[in-house]
PDB file of N, CA and C in Angstrom:
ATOM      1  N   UNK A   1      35.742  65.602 -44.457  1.00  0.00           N
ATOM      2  CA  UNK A   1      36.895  64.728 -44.500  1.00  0.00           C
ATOM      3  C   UNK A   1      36.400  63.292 -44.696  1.00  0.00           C
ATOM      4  N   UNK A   2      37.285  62.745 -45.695  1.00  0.00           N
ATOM      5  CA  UNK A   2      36.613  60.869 -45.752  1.00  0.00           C
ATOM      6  C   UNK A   2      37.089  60.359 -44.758  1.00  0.00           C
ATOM      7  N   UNK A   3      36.725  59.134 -44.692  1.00  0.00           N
ATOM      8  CA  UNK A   3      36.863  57.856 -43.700  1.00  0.00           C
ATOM      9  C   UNK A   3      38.416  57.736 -44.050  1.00  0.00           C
ATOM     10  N   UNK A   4      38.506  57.452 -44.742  1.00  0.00           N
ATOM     11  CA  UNK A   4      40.075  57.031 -45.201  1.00  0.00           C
ATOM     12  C   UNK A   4      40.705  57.971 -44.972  1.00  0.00           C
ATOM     13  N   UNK A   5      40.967  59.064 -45.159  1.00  0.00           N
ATOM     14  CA  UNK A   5      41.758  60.149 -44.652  1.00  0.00           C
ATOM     15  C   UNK A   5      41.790  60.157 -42.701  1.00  0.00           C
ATOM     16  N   UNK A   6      40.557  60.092 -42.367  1.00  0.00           N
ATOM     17  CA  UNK A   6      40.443  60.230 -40.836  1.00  0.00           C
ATOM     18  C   UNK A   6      41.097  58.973 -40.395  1.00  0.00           C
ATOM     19  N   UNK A   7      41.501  57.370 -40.761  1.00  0.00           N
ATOM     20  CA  UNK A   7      41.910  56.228 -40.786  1.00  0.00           C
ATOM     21  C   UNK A   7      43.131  56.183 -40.892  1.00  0.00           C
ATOM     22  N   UNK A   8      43.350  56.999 -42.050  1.00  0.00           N
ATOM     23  CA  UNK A   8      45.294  57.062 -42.056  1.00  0.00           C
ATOM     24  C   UNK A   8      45.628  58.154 -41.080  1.00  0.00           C
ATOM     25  N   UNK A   9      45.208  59.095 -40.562  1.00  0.00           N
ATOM     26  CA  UNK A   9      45.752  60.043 -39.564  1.00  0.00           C
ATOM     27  C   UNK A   9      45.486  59.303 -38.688  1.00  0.00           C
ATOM     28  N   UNK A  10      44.899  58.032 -37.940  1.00  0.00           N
ATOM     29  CA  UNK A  10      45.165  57.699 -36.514  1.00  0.00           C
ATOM     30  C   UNK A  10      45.891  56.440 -36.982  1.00  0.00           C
ATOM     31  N   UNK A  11      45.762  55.962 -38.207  1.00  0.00           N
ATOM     32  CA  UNK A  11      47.176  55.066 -38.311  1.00  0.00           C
ATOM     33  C   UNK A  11      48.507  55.851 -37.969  1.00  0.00           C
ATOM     34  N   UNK A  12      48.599  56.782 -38.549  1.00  0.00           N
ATOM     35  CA  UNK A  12      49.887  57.610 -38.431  1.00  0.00           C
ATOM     36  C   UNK A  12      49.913  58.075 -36.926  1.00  0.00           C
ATOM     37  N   UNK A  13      49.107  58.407 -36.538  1.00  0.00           N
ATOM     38  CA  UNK A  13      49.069  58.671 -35.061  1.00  0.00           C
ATOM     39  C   UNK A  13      49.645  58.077 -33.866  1.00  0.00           C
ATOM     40  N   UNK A  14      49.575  56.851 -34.104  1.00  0.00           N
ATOM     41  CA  UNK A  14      49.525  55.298 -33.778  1.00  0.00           C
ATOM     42  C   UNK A  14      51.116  54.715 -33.332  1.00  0.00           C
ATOM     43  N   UNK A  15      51.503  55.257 -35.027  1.00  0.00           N
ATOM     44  CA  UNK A  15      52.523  54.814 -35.214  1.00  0.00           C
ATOM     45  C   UNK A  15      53.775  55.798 -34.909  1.00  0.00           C
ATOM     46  N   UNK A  16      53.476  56.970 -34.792  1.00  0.00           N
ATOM     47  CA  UNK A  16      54.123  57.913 -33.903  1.00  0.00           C
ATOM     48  C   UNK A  16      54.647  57.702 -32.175  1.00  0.00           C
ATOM     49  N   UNK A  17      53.314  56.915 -32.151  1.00  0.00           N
ATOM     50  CA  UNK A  17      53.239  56.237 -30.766  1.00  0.00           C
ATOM     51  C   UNK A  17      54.542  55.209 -30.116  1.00  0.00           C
ATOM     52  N   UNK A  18      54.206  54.279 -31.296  1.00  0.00           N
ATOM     53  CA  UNK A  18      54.473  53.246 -31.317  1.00  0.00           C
ATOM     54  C   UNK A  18      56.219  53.383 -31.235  1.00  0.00           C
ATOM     55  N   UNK A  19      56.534  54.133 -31.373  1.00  0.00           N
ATOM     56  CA  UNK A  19      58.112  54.333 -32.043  1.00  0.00           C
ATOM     57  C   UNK A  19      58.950  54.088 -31.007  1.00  0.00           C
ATOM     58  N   UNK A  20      58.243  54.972 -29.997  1.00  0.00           N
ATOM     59  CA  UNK A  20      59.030  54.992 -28.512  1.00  0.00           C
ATOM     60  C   UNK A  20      59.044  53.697 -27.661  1.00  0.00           C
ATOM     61  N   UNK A  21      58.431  52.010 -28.335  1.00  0.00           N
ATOM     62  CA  UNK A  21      58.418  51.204 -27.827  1.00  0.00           C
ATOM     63  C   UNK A  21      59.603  49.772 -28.035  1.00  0.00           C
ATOM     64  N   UNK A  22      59.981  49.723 -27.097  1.00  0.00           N
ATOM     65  CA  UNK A  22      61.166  48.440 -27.613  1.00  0.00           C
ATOM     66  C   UNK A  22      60.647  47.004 -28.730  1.00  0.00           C
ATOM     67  N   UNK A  23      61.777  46.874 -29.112  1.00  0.00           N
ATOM     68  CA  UNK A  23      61.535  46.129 -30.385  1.00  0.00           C
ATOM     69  C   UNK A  23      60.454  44.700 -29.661  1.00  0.00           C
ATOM     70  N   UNK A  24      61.216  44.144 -28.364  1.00  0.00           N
ATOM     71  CA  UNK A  24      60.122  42.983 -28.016  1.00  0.00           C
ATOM     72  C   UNK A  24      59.097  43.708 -27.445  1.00  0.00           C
ATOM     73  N   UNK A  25      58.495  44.600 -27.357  1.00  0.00           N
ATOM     74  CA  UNK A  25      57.547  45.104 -26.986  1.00  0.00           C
ATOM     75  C   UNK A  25      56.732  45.243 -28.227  1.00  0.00           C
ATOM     76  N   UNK A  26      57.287  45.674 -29.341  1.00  0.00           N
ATOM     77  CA  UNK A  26      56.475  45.562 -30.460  1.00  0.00           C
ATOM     78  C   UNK A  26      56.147  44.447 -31.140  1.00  0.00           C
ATOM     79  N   UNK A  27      57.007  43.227 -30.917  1.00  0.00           N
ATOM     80  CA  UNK A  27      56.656  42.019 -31.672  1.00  0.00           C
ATOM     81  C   UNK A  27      55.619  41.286 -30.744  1.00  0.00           C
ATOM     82  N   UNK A  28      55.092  41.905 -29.608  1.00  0.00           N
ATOM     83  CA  UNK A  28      54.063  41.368 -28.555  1.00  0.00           C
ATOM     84  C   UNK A  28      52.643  41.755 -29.181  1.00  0.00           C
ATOM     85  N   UNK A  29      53.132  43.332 -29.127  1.00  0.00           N
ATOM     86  CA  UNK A  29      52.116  43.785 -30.225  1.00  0.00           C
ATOM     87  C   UNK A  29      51.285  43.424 -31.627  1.00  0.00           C
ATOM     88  N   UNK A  30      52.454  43.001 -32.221  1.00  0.00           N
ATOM     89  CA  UNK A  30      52.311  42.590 -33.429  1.00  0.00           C
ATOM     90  C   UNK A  30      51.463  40.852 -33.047  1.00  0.00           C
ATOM     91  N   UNK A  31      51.622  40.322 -32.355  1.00  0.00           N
ATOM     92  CA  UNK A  31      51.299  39.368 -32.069  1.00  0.00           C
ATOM     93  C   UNK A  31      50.240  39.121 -31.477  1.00  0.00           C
ATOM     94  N   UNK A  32      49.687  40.034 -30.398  1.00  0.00           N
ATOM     95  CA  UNK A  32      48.198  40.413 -30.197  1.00  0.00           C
ATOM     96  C   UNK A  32      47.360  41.245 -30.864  1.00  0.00           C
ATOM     97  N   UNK A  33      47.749  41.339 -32.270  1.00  0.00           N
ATOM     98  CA  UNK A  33      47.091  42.470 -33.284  1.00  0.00           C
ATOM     99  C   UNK A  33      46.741  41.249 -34.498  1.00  0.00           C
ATOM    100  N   UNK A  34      47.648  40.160 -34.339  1.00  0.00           N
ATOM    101  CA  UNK A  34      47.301  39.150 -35.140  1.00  0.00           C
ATOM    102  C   UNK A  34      46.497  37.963 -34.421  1.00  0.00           C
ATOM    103  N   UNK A  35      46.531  37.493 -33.781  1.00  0.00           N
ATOM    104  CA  UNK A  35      45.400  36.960 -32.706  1.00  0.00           C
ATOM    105  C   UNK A  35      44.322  37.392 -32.737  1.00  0.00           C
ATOM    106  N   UNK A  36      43.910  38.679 -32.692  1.00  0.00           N
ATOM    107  CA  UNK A  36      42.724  39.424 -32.693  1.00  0.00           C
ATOM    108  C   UNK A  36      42.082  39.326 -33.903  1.00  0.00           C
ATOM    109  N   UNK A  37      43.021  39.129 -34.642  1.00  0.00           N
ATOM    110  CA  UNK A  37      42.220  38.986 -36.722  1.00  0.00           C
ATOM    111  C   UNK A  37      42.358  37.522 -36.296  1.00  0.00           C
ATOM    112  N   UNK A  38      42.772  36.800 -36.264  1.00  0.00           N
ATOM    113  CA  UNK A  38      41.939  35.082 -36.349  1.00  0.00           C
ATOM    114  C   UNK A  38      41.047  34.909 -35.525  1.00  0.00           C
ATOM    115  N   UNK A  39      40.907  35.683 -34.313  1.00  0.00           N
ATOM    116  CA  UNK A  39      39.622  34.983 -33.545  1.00  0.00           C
ATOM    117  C   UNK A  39      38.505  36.198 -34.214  1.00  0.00           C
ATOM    118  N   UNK A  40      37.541  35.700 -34.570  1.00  0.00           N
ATOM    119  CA  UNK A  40      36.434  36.796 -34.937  1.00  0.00           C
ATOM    120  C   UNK A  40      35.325  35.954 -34.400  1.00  0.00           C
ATOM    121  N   UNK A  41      34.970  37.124 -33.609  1.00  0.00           N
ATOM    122  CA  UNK A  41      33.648  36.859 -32.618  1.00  0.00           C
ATOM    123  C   UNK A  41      32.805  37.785 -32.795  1.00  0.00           C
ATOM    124  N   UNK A  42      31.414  37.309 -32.789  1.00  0.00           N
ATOM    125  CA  UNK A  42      29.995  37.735 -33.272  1.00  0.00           C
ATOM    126  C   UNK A  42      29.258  38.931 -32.047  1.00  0.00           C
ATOM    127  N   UNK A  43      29.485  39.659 -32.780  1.00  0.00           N
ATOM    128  CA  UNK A  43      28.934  41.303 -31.945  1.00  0.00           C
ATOM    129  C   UNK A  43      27.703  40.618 -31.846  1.00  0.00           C
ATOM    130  N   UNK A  44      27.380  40.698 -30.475  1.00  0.00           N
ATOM    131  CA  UNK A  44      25.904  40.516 -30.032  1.00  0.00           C
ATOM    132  C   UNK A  44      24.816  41.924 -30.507  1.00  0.00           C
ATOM    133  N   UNK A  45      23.813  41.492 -30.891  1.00  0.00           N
ATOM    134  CA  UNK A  45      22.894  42.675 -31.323  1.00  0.00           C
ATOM    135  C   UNK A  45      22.248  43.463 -30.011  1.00  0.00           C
ATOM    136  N   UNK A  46      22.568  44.585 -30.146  1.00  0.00           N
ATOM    137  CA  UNK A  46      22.710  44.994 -29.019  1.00  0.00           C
ATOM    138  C   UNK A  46      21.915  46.793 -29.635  1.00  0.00           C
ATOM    139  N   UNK A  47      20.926  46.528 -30.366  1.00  0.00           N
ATOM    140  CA  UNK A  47      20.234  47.364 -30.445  1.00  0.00           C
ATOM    141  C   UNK A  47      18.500  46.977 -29.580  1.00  0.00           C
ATOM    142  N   UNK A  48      17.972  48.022 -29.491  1.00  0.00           N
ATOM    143  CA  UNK A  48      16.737  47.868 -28.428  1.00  0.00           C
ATOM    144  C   UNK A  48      15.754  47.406 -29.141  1.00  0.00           C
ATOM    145  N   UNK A  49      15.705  46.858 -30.165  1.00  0.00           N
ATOM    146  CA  UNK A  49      14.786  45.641 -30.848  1.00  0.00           C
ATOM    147  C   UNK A  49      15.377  44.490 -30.298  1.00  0.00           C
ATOM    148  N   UNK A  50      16.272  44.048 -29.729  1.00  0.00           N
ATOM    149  CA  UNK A  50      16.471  43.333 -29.024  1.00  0.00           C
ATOM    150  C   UNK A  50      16.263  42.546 -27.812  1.00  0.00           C
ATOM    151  N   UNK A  51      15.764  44.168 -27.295  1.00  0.00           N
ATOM    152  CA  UNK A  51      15.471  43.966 -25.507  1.00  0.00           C
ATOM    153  C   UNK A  51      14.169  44.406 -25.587  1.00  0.00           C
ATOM    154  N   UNK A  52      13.332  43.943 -26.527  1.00  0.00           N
ATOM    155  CA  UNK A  52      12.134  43.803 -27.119  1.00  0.00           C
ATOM    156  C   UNK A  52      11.214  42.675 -26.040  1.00  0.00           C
ATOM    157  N   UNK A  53      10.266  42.788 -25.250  1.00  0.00           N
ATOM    158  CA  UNK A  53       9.488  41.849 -24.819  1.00  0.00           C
ATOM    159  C   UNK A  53      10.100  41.179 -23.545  1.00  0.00           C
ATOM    160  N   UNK A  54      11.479  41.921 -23.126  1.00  0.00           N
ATOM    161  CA  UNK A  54      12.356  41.191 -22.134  1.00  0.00           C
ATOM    162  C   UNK A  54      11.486  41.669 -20.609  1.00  0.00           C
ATOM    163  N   UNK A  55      10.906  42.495 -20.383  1.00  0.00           N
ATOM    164  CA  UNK A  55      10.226  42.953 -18.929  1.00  0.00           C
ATOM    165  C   UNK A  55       9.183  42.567 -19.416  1.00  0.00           C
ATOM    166  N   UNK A  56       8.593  41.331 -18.389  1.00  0.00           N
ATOM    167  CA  UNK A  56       7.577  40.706 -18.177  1.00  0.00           C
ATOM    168  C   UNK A  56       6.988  41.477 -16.561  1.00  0.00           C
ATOM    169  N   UNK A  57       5.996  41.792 -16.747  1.00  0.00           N
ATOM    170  CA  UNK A  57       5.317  42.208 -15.141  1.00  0.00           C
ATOM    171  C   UNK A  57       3.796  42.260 -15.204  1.00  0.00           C
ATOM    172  N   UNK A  58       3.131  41.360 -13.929  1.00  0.00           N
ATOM    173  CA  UNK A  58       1.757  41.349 -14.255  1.00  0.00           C
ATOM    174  C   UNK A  58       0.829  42.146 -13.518  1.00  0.00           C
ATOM    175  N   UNK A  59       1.798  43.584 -13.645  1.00  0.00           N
ATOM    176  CA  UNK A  59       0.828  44.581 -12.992  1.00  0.00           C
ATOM    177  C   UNK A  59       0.783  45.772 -13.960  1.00  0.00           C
ATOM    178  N   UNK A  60      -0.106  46.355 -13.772  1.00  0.00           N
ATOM    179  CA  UNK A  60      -0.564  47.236 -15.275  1.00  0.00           C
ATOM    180  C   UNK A  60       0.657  48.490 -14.911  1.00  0.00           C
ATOM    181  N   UNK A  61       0.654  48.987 -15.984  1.00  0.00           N
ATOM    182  CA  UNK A  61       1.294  50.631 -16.129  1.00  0.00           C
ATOM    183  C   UNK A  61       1.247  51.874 -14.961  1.00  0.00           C
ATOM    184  N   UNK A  62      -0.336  51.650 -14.771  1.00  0.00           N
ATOM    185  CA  UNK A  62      -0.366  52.758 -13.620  1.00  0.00           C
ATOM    186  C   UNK A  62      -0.039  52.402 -12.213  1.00  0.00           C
ATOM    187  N   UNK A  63       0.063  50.675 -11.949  1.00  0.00           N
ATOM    188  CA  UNK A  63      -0.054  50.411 -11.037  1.00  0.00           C
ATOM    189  C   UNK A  63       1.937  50.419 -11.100  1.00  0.00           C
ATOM    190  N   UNK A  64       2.320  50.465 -11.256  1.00  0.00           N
ATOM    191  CA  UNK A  64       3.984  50.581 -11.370  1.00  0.00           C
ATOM    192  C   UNK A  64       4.324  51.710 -11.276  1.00  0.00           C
ATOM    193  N   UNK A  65       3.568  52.986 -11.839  1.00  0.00           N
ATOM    194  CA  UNK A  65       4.110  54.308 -11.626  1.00  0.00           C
ATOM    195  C   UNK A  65       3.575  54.627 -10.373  1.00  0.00           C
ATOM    196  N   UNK A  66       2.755  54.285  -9.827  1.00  0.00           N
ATOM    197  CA  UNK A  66       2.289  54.236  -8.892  1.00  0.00           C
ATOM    198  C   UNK A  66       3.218  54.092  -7.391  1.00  0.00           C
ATOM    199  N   UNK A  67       3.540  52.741  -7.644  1.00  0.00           N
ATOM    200  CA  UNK A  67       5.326  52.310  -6.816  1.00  0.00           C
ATOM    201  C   UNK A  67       5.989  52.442  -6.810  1.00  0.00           C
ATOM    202  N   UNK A  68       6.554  53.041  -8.123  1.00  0.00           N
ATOM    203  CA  UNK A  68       7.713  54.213  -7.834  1.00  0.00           C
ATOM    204  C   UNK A  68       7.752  55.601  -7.502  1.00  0.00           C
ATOM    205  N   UNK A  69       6.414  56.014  -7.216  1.00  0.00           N
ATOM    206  CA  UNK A  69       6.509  57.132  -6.675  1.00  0.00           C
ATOM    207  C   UNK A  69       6.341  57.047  -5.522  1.00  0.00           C
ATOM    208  N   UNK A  70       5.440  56.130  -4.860  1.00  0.00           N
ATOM    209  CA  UNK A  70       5.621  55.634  -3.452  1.00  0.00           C
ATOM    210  C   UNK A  70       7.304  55.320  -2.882  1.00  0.00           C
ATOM    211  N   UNK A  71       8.103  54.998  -3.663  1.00  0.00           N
ATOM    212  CA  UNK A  71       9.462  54.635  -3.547  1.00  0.00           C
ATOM    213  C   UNK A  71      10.262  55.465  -3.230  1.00  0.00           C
ATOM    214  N   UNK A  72      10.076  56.690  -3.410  1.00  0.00           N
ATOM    215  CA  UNK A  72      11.103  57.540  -3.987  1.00  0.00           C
ATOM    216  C   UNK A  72      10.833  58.575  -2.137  1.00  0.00           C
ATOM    217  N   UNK A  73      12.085  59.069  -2.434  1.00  0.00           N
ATOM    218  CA  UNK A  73      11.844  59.604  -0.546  1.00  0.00           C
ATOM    219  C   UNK A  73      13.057  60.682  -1.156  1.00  0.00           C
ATOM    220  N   UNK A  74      12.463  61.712  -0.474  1.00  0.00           N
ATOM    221  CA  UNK A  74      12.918  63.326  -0.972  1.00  0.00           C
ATOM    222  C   UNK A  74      13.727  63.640   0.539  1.00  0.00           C
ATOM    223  N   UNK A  75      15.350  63.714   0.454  1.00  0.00           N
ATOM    224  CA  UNK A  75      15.804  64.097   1.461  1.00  0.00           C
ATOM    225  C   UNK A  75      16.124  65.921   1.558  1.00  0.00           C
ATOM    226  N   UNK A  76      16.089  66.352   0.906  1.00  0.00           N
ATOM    227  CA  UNK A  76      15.909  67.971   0.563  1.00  0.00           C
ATOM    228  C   UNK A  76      14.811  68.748   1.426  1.00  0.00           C
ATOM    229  N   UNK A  77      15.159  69.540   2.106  1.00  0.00           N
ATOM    230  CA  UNK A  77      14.412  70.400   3.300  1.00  0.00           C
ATOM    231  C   UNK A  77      14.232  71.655   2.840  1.00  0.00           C
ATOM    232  N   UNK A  78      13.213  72.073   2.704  1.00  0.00           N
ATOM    233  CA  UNK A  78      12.815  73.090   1.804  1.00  0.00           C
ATOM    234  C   UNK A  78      12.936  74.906   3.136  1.00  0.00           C
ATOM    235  N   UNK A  79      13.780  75.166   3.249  1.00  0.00           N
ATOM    236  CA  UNK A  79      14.025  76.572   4.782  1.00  0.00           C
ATOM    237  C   UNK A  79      13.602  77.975   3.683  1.00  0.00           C
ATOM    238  N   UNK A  80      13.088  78.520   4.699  1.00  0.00           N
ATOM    239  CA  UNK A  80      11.810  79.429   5.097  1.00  0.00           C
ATOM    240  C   UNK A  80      13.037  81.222   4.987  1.00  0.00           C
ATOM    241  N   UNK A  81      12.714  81.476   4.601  1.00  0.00           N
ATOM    242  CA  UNK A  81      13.808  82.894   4.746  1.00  0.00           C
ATOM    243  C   UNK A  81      13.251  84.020   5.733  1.00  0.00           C
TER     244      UNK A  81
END
């Protein structure tokens, strides 16, 4: 199925919706649907090349796995049959 086909079935979807709503209820709509197209704001990059170099720590690799396994506390009681 294309994009456009899958696009107009939740337009239509939408607007099925929409039907059951009073007329000032829809011109609210219409009005926060147009607001939303003039303000255009910049998607932060928010892929993990991003969060690239962000953990700074000046203790090596092993010494960290190290502390979290020291960390970790097992409440599970292992009974004897």
């Amino acid at each position: 199925m294309q994009t456009v086909d899958i696009n107009k079935r939740l337009v239509d979807s939408y607007l099925e919706l929409l039907k059951t709503l009073s007329p000032n209820s829809k011109l609210d709509l219409i009005s926060g649907l147009s607001a939303s197209l003039k303000t255009s704001k910049k998607t932060k990059n928010l892929s993990l090349k991003a969060l690239e170099g962000d953990f700074i720590n000046e203790k090596s690799a092993d010494e960290i796995i190290s502390d979290l396994k020291q960390a970790r506390s097992f409440t599970r009681s292992i009974e004897s049959f």
